[in-house]
Structures are given as structure tokens and as C-alpha cells.
Protein backbone atom coordinates (compact mmCIF):
# COMPACT_ATOMS: atom_id res chain seq x y z
CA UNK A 1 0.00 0.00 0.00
CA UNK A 2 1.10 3.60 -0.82
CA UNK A 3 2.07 5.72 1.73
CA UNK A 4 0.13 9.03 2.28
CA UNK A 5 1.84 11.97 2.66
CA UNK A 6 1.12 14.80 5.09
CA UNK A 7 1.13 18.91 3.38
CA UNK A 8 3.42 20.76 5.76
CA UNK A 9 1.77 24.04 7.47
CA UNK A 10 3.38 27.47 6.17
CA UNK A 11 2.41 29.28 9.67
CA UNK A 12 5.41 28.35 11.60
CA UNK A 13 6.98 30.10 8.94
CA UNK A 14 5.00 33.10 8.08
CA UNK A 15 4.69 33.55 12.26
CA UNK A 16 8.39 33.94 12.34
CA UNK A 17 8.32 36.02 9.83
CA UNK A 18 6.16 38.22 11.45
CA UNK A 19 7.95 38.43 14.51
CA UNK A 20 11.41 39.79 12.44
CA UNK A 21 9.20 42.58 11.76
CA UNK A 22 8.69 46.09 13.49
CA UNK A 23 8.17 45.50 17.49
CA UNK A 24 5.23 46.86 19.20
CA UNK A 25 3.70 51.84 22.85
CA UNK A 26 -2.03 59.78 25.92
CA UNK A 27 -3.07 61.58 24.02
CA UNK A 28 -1.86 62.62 20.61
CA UNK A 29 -2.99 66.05 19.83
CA UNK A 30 0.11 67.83 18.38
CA UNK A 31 -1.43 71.06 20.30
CA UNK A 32 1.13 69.23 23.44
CA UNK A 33 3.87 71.20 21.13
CA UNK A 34 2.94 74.43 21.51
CA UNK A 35 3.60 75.99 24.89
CA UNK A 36 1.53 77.62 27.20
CA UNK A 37 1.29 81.63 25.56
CA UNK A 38 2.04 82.95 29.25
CA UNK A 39 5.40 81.65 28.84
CA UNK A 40 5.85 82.52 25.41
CA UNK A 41 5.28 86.07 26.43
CA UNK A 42 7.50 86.08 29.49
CA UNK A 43 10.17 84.22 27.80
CA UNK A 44 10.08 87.56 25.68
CA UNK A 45 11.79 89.35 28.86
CA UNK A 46 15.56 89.23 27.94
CA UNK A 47 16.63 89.64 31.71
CA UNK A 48 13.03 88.55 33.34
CA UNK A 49 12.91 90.39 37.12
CA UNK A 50 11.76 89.14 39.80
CA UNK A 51 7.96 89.42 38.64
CA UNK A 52 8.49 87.53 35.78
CA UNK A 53 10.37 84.66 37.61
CA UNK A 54 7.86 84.36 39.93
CA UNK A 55 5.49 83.84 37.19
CA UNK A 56 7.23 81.68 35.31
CA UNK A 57 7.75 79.72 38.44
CA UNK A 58 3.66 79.34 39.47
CA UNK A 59 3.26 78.38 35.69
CA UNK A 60 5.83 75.66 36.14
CA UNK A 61 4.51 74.32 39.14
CA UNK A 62 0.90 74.31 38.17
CA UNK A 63 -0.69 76.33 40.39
CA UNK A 64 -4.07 77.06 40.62
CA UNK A 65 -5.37 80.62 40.58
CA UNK A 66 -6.88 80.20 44.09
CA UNK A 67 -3.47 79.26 45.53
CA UNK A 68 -1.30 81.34 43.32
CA UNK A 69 -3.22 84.28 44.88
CA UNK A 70 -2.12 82.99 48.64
CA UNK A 71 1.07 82.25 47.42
CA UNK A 72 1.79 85.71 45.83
CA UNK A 73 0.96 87.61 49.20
CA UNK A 74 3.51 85.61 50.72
CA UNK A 75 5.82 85.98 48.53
CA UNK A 76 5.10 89.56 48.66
CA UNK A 77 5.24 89.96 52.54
CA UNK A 78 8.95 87.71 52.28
CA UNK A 79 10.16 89.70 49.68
CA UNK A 80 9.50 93.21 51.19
CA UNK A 81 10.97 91.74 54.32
CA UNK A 82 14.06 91.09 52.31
CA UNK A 83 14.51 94.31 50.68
CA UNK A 84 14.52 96.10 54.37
CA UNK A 85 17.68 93.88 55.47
CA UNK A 86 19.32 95.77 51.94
CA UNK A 87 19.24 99.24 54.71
CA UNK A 88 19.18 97.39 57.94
CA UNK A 89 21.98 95.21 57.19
CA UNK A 90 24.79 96.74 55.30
CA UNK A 91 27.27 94.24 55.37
CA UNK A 92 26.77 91.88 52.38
CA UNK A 93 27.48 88.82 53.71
CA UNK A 94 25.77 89.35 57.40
CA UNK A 95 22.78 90.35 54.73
CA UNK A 96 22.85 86.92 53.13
CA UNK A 97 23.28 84.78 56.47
CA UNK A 98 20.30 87.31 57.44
CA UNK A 99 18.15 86.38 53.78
CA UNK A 100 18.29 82.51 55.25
CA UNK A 101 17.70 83.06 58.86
CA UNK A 102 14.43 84.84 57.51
CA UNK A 103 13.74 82.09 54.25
CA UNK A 104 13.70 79.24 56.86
CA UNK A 105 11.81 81.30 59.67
CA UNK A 106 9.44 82.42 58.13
CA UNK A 107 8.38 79.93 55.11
CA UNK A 108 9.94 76.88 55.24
CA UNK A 109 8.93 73.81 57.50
CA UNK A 110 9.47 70.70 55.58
CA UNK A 111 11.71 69.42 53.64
CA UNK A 112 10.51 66.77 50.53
CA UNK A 113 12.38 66.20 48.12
CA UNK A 114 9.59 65.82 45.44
CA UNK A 115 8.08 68.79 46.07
CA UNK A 116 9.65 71.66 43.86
CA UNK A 117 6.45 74.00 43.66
CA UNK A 118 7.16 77.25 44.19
CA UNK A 119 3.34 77.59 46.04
CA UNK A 120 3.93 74.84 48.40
CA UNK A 121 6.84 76.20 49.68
CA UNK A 122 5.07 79.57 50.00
CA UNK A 123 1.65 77.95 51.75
CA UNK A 124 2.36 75.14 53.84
CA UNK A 125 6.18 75.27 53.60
CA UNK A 126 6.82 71.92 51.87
CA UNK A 127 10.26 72.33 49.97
CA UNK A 128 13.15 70.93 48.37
CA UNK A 129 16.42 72.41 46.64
CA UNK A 130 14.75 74.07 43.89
CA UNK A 131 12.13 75.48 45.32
CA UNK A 132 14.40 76.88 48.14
CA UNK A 133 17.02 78.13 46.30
CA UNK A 134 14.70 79.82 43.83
CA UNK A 135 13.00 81.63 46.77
CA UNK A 136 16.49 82.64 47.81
CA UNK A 137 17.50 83.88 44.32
CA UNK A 138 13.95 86.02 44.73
CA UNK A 139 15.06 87.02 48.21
CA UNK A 140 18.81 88.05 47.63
CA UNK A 141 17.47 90.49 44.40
CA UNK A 142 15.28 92.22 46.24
CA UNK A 143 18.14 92.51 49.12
CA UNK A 144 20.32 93.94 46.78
CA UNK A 145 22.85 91.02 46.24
CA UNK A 146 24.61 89.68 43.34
CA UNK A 147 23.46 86.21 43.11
CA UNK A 148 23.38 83.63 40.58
CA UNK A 149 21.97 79.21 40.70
CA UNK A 150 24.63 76.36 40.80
CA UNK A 151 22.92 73.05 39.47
CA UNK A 152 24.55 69.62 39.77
CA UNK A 153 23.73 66.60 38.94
CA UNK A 154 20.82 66.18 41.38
CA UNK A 155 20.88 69.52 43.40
CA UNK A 156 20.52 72.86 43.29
CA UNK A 157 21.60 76.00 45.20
CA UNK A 158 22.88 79.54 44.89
CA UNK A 159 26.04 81.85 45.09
CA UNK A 160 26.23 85.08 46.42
CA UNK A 161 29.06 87.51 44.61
CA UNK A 162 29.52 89.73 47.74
CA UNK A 163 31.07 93.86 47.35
CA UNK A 164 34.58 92.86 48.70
CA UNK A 165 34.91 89.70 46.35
CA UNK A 166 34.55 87.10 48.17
CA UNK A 167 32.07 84.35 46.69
CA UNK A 168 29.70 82.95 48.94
CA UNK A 169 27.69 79.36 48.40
CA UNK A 170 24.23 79.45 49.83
CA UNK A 171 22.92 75.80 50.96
CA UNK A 172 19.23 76.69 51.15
CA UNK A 173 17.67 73.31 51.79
CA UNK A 174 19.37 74.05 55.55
CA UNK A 175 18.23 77.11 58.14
CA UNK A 176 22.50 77.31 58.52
CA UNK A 177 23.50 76.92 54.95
CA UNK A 178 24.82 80.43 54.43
CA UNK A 179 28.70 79.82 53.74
CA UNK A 180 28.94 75.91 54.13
CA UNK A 181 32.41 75.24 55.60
CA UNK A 182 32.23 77.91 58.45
CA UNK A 183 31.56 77.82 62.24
CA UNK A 184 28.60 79.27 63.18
CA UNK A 185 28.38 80.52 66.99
CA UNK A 186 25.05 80.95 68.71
CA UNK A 187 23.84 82.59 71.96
CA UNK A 188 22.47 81.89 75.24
CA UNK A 189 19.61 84.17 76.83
CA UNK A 190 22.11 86.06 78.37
CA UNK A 191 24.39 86.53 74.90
CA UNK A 192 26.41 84.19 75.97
CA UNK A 193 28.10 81.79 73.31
CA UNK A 194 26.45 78.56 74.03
CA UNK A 195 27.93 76.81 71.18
CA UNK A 196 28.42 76.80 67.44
CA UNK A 197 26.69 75.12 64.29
CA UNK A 198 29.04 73.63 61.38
CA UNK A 199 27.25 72.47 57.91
CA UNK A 200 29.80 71.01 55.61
CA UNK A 201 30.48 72.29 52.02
CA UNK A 202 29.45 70.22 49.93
CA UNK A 203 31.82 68.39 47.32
CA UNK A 204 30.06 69.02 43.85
CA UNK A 205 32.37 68.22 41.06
CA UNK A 206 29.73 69.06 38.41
CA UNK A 207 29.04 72.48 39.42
CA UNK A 208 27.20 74.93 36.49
CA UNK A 209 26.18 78.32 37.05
CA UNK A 210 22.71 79.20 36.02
CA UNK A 211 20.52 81.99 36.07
CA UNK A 212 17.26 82.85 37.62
CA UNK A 213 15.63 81.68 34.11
CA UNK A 214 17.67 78.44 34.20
CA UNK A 215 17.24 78.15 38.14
CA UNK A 216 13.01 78.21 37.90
CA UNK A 217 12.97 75.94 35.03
CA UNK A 218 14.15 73.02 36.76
CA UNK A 219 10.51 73.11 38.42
CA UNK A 220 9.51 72.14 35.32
CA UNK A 221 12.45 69.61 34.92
CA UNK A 222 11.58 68.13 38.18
CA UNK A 223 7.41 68.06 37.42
CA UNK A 224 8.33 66.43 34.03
CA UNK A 225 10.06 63.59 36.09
CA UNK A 226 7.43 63.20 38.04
CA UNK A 227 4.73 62.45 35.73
CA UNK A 228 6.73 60.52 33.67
CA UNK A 229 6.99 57.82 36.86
CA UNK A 230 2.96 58.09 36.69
CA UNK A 231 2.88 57.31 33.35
CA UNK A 232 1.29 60.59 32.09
CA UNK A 233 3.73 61.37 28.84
CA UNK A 234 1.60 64.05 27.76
CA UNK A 235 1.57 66.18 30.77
CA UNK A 236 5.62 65.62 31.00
CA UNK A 237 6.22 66.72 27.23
CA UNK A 238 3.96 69.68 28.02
CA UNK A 239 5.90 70.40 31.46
CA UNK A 240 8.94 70.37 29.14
CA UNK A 241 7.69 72.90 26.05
CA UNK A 242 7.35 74.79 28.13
CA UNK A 243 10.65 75.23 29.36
CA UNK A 244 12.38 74.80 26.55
CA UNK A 245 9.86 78.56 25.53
CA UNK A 246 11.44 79.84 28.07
CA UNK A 247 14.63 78.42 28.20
CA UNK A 248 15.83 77.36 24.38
CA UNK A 249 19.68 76.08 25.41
CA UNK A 250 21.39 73.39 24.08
CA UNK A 251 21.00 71.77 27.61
CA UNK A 252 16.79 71.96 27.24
CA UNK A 253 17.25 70.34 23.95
CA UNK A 254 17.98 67.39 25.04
CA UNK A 255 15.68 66.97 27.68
CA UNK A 256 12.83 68.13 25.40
CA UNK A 257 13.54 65.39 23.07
CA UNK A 258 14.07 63.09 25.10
CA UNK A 259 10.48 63.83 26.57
CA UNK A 260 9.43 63.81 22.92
CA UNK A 261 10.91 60.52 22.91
CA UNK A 262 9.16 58.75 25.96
CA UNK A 263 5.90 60.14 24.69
CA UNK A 264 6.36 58.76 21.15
CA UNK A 265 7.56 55.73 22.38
CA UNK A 266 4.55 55.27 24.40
CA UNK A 267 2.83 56.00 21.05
CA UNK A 268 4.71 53.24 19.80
CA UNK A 269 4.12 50.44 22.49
CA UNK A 270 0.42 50.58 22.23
CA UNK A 271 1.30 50.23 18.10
CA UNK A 272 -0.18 53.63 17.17
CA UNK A 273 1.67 53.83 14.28
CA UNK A 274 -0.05 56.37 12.52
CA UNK A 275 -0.42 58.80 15.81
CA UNK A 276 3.17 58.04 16.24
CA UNK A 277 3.88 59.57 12.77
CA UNK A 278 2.04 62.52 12.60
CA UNK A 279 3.40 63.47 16.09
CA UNK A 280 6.50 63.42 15.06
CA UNK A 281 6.02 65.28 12.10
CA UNK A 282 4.60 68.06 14.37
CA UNK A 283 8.09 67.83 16.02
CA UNK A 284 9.99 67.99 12.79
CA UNK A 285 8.37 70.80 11.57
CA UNK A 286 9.12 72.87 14.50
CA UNK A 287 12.76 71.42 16.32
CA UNK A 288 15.26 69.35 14.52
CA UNK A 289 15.61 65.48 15.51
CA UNK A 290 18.38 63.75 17.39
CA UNK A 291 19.65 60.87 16.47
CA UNK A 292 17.51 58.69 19.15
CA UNK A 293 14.22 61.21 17.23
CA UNK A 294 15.65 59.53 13.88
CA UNK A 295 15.70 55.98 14.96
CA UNK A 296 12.46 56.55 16.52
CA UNK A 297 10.90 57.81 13.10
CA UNK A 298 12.28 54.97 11.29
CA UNK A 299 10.77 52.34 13.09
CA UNK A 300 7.34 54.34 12.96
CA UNK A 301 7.80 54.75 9.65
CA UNK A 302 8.26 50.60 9.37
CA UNK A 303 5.73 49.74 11.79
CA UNK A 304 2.81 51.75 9.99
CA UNK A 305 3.89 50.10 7.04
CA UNK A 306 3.83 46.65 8.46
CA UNK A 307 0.44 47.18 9.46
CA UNK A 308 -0.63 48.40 6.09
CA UNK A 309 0.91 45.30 4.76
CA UNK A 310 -1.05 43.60 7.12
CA UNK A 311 -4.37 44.61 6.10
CA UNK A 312 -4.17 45.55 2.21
CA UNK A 313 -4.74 43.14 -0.66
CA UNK A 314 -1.32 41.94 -2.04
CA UNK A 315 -1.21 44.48 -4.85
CA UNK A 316 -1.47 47.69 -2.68
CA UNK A 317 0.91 46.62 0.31
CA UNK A 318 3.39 45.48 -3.06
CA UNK A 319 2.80 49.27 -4.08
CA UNK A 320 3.48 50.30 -0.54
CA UNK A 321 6.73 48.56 0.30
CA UNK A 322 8.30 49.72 -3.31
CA UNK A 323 7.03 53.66 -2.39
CA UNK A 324 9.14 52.85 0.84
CA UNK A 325 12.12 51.47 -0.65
CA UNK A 326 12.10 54.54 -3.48
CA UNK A 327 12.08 56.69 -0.23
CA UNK A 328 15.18 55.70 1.07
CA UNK A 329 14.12 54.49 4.12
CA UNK A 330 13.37 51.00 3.84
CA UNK A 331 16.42 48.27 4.22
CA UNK A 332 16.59 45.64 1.55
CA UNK A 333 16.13 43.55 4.23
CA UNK A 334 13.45 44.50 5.87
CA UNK A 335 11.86 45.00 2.46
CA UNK A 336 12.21 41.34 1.58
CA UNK A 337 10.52 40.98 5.11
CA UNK A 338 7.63 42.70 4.31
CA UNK A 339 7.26 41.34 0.98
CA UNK A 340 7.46 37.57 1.93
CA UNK A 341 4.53 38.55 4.68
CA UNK A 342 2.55 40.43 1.97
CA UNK A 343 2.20 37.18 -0.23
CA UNK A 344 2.89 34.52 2.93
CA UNK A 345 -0.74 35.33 4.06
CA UNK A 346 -2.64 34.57 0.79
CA UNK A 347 -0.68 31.89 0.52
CA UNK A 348 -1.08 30.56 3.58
CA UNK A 349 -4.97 31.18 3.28
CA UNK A 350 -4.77 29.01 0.39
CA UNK A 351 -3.26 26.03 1.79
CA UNK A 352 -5.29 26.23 4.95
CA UNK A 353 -8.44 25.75 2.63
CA UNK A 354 -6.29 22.97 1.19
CA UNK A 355 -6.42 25.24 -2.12
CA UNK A 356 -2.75 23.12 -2.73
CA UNK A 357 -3.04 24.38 -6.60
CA UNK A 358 -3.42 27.65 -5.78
CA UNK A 359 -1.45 28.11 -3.22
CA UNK A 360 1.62 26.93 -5.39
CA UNK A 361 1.08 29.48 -8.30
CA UNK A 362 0.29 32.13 -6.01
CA UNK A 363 4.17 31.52 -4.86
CA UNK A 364 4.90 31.07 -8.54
CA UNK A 365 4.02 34.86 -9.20
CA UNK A 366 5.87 36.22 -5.84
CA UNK A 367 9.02 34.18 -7.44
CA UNK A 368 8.37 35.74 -10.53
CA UNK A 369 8.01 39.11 -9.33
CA UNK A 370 10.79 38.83 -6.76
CA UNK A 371 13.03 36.04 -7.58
CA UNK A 372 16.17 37.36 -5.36
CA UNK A 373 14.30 36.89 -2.46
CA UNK A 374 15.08 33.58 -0.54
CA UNK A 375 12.28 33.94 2.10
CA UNK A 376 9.96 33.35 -0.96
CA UNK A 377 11.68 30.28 -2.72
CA UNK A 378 11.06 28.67 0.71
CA UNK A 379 7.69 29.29 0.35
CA UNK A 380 7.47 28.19 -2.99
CA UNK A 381 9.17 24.63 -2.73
CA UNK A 382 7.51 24.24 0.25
CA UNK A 383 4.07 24.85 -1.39
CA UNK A 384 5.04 22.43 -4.21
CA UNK A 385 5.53 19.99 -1.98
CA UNK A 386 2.36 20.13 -0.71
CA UNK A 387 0.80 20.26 -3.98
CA UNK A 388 3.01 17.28 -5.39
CA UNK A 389 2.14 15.49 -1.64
CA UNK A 390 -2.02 16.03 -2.44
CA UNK A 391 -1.67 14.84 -5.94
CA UNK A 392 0.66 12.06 -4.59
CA UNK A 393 -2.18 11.17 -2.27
CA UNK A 394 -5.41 11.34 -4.16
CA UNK A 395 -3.39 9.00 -6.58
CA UNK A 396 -2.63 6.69 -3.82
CA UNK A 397 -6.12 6.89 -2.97
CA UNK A 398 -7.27 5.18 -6.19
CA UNK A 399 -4.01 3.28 -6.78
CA UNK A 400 -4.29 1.22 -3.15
CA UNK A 401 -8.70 0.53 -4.68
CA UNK A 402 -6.87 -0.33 -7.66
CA UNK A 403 -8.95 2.14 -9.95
CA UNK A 404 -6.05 2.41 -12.35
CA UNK A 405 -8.24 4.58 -15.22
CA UNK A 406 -8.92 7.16 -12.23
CA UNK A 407 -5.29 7.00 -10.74
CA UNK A 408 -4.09 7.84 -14.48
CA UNK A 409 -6.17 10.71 -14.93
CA UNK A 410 -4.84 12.06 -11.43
CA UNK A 411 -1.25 11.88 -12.42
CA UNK A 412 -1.34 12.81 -16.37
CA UNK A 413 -3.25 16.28 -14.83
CA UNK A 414 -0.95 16.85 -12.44
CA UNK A 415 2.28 15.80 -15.14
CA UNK A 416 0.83 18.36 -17.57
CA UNK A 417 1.23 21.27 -14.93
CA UNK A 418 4.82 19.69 -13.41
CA UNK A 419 6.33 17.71 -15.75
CA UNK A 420 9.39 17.89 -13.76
CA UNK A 421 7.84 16.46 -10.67
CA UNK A 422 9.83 13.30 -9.91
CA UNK A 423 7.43 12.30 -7.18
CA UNK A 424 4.63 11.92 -10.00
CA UNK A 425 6.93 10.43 -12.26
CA UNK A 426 7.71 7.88 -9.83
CA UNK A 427 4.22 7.46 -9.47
CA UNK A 428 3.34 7.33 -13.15
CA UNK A 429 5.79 4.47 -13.47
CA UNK A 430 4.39 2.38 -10.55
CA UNK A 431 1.15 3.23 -12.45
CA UNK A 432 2.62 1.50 -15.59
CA UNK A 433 4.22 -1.36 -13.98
CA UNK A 434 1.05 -2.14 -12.49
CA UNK A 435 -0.47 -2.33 -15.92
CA UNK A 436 2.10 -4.54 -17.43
CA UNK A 437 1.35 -7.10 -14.91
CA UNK A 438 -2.08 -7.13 -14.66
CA UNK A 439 -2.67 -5.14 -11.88
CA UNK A 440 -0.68 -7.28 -9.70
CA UNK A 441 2.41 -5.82 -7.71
């Protein structure tokens, strides 16, 4: 008796394929890009006073128009207190030692380190190094001192330029942080010296001046972190427009693309391809992409067009992927990829309706069409086999019930479209011996 052959499945195949393809990431509106016109018009201030930093800075943080209202008569009562020490206190640095004593006395309670709002500070004294040393920078203007931000890696304080020279670091996060390094005596009831406070200096190798526009956008910095840990990529990109309005370095380049990034990318995950794209056209149009922006685009660019191979007939995702290729963008490689998938799945549909015929000259044409493609002679001896393996068997079929007139007509069909076929020559000549003996094996 013959033995029957079983047609081999194309999915493992065309499944693998699919996974070499573009990996899978809020909403899209490309209004995120344009920043909030308050700071477009204060960024307009070429050396912004203390008004406009303090305005920047509620912006930044968020604030609400009820609180911004408390906080602003705060900040008005610390400020005016301030600009009396300029008269009261004439030496510089006894001013500035003076500017802290009052900052921590008067405003701030708690430290927390995730809490850079300028109105917190002001209202229930919640604080951390940028909050404080902003309210210092506010402070020391409107005491008449010459002071400018430090930012390091992960902190943030100021410096005090004093009238005889000397350079004086201002720890704000800390009630004694005027002139870390130096002894600090302190009084009894009786003006006695009862003992002395000592806060280190601190060893910052990565110290970088900044100004009071560079100093208040780090609220923003620091907000844009902190969404980004909940997850909400629109309100961080926002957080960071905004500061890159008001501050357009170099520096807030980077950190506004790589927000753009992140937000993209979630984009991206959740395979909202064509989101993805017109987002980041939006960006194009207005900043220039970075390198990690250009890698980004390109595999948007390959994942919208996998999914439009996906789910167009054969002809239009062909179109498609040559469009791409005339581009530039698209890899030989990838475009071999894409092709393969864009005929694997008819093909594939054919043979899983056991369409063996069809299947085979369906791979015939991609062959034809693309015959430097490997991916696609796999499929195409593969779905011979199958073919030649359902031939093989229907002949069997009527060969083992010895209906040798039906088993001929099987194999001269199947020799007129193969002729090559050695499987159904080998067939056609058991067929024959089988005649010359009568039927008998």
C-alpha cells in the first residue's frame, strides 16, 4: 500500500516572519507642542525680574489661581521683608546669612524632596532644593545682592558675589546653609556663646552656574520627572515645552527630546503607528531630531507600514513597500521581510483551505516578481511539496482501490502542470508497472 503523505503548514513560517518585523507603545494632539502663551510672552523678557520669575515659576509648578493668589501675598510679605535687610543690614554677607535666617523662619517647614512648587513652599512650607534656592535667588534680588543658581547633577543651590569679592555658596535646603564650611556661633539668653553650628560644604564636582531663568525651570524639569513615573507622557512633554519657551539652550534640547521621545515611544508600544507619525512630524516641523528622534521615526515609519501590509490586498501593500524602498528608508532587508509577509498570508490562506493548486502558483508569481528573495523560494518549494504530496495522495487513494483509469487521470493532470515532478513520475511508473502485470504488484 502507498504511503500518504502529510502537506506541511506554512504558519510556523509566516509567524516567524512576522515576529522579524517592526516591534510593538495619551493623548496625541500635536497642540502638546505648543507651549503655554504665558510663557511665550514672558520668555520675551531678555533679563526677566523678579515678577516675571515668579510667574514663570507658578506656571511651572501648576498652580491654581486660588493658591497662586495665597502664594503671591507671601511671597510679597517675604520679599518686602528682604529688601529692608538691603538698609538694615549693610554688610553683604551678614545680609545673606540674614536672607536665610528669615527664608527658613518664616516659610519653610518641611523638607521633601519631590516637592519643587514654588506655592507649596510659599503655603504650607513643603520644599526641596529648587524650590528653596529659587525663593532665595527672589530674596537676595530684592536685598540687593549679586546672586546667581549652581545646578549639579541632582541639586541645586545659589552663590552670592559679595562687594569685597569674596564668593559665597548658599545651601538653602538648611536654616545654617549660608557659607557651608564655616563655624557658626550661637547665643544663650544672656548673649552668651552657648555653642556653634558647622554644615559642611558640599563636594560638587559638576558644578554649572545658572541663572534665575535656568534656576526656575528646573521646576519644570523636576514636574516632568514626576509624571513621567505616573505614566502621564503628555503632561511631562507639556511640562517640558514649556521650558524649553522659556529656556531654548542646548542643555533643554535634550531633555525636550528626550520627553518627545518617551511620549512617542509610548505612542509606539500601544502600536499607534499612525499617531506616532504625525506626532512626530509636528516635532519635525518645528525642532530638529536627534539621532535617538531619527531611529524613533524609522521604526514608525516601518511599523505603519507593516500594518498596512497587514491589512491591504497583495497588490497595494506590493505598491506600498516599493514607495518605501524609493524613499530611502526601507532596508533591503526588511523590504524582503515585508514582501514575503505580503504574499505569505494569501498563501497561507490558500493552503489552509487545502487550495494546494493555488497556493503553489500564487508563490509562482511572488518568485516571478521577486526572484532574489530567498524567504519566498522557501515558500514556494515548500508549497510544491504540498501540492506534489495532495496529488501524490489522491493517486494513492485510487491506486491502493486499484482504480487504475482514475489513478491515471490524477497523475497525467498533475504531469501536464509539473512535468518535472519526480514524485509523479515515480508514481506514473508504478502506475505503468502495475499495468504490465495485470494489476498485480
Amino acid at each position: 500500500m502507498l504511503r500518504v503523505f502529510k502537506s506541511r503548514c506554512l504558519a510556523g513560517l509566516l509567524f516567524a516572519l512576522m515576529l522579524c518585523g517592526v516591534p510593538a507603545g495619551a493623548q496625541s494632539g500635536t497642540t502638546l507642542l505648543d507651549p503655554d502663551p504665558r510663557i511665550v510672552q514672558l520668555s520675551q523678557q531678555q533679563n526677566p525680574g523678579i515678577a516675571e520669575l515668579a510667574d514663570a515659576a507658578f506656571i511651572f509648578s501648576g498652580t491654581s489661581a486660588a493658591r497662586r493668589e495665597t502664594a503671591i501675598v507671601a511671597l510679597d510679605q517675604l520679599l518686602q521683608k528682604a529688601a529692608m535687610l538691603s538698609a538694615a543690614v549693610p554688610s553683604q554677607y551678614e545680609r545673606g546669612e540674614a536672607l536665610m535666617t528669615l527664608l527658613h523662619e518664616e516659610v519653610l517647614r518641611t523638607y521633601h524632596e519631590q516637592t519643587s512648587t514654588l506655592d507649596a513652599a510659599l503655603i504650607e512650607g513643603r520644599y526641596n532644593c529648587v524650590s528653596s534656592s529659587i525663593l532665595f535667588f527672589l530674596m537676595a534680588r530684592a536685598a540687593g545682592l549679586e546672586v546667581a543658581g549652581i545646578v549639579t547633577t541632582d541639586h541645586s543651590f545659589c552663590l552670592v558675589t559679595l562687594d569685597t569679592g569674596l564668593v559665597v555658596d548658599a545651601e538653602t535646603t538648611n536654616p545654617y546653609g549660608w557659607d557651608p564650611g564655616t563655624r557658626k556661633d550661637f547665643e544663650d539668653s544672656k548673649n552668651q556663646t552657648a555653642g556653634f553650628r558647622y554644615v559642611p560644604p558640599g563636594n560638587y564636582l559638576a558644578r554649572k552656574p545658572a541663572d534665575g531663568r535656568a534656576l526656575v525651570a528646573l521646576i519644570a524639569q523636576n514636574m516632568a520627572t514626576l509624571q513621567e513615573r505616573r505614566q502621564q507622557w503628555d503632561a511631562a512633554l507639556q511640562s517640558i515645552v514649556n521650558a524649553y519657551a522659556w529656556l531654548p539652550s542646548s542643555d533643554m534640547y535634550k531633555v525636550l527630546a528626550a520627553r518627545m521621545h518617551n511620549y512617542t515611544g509610548n505612542l509606539v508600544n500601544k502600536k499607534l503607528w499612525h499617531e506616532a507619525f504625525d506626532f512626530m512630524a509636528a516635532f519635525a516641523s518645528r525642532h530638529q531630531l536627534d539621532q535617538n528622534l531619527e531611529a524613533l521615526r524609522s521604526l514608525i515609519l516601518q511599523g505603519r507600514l507593516h500594518d498596512h501590509v497587514l491589512q491591504s490586498p497583495v497588490p497595494e501593500a506590493i505598491s506600498a513597500i516599493k514607495l518605501a524602498e524609493q524613499d530611502g528608508w526601507l532596508t533591503a532587508n526588511d523590504r524582503d521581510e515585508l514582501v514575503t509577509y505580503a504574499y505569505g498570508k494569501v498563501i497561507e490562506s490558500a493552503s489552509r483551505s487545502k487550495q494546494w493548486l493555488e497556493a503553489w502558483q500564487l508563490a509562482r508569481e511572488a518568485v516571478a516578481d521577486w526572484p532574489l528573495n530567498l524567504q519566498l523560494q522557501a515558500i514556494l518549494d515548500q508549497a510544491r511539496g504540498n501540492w506534489t504530496y495532495s496529488v501524490h495522495n489522491e493517486f494513492a487513494l485510487h491506486y491502493n482501490a486499484r482504480r487504475f483509469d482514475q489513478a491515471r487521470v490524477v497523475l497525467e493532470a498533475a504531469a501536464a502542470i509539473d512535468p518535472e515532478n519526480s514524485l509523479i513520475r515515480e508514481d506514473m511508473e508504478l502506475l505503468r508497472k502495475a499495468g504490465s502485470t495485470g494489476g498485480k504488484p
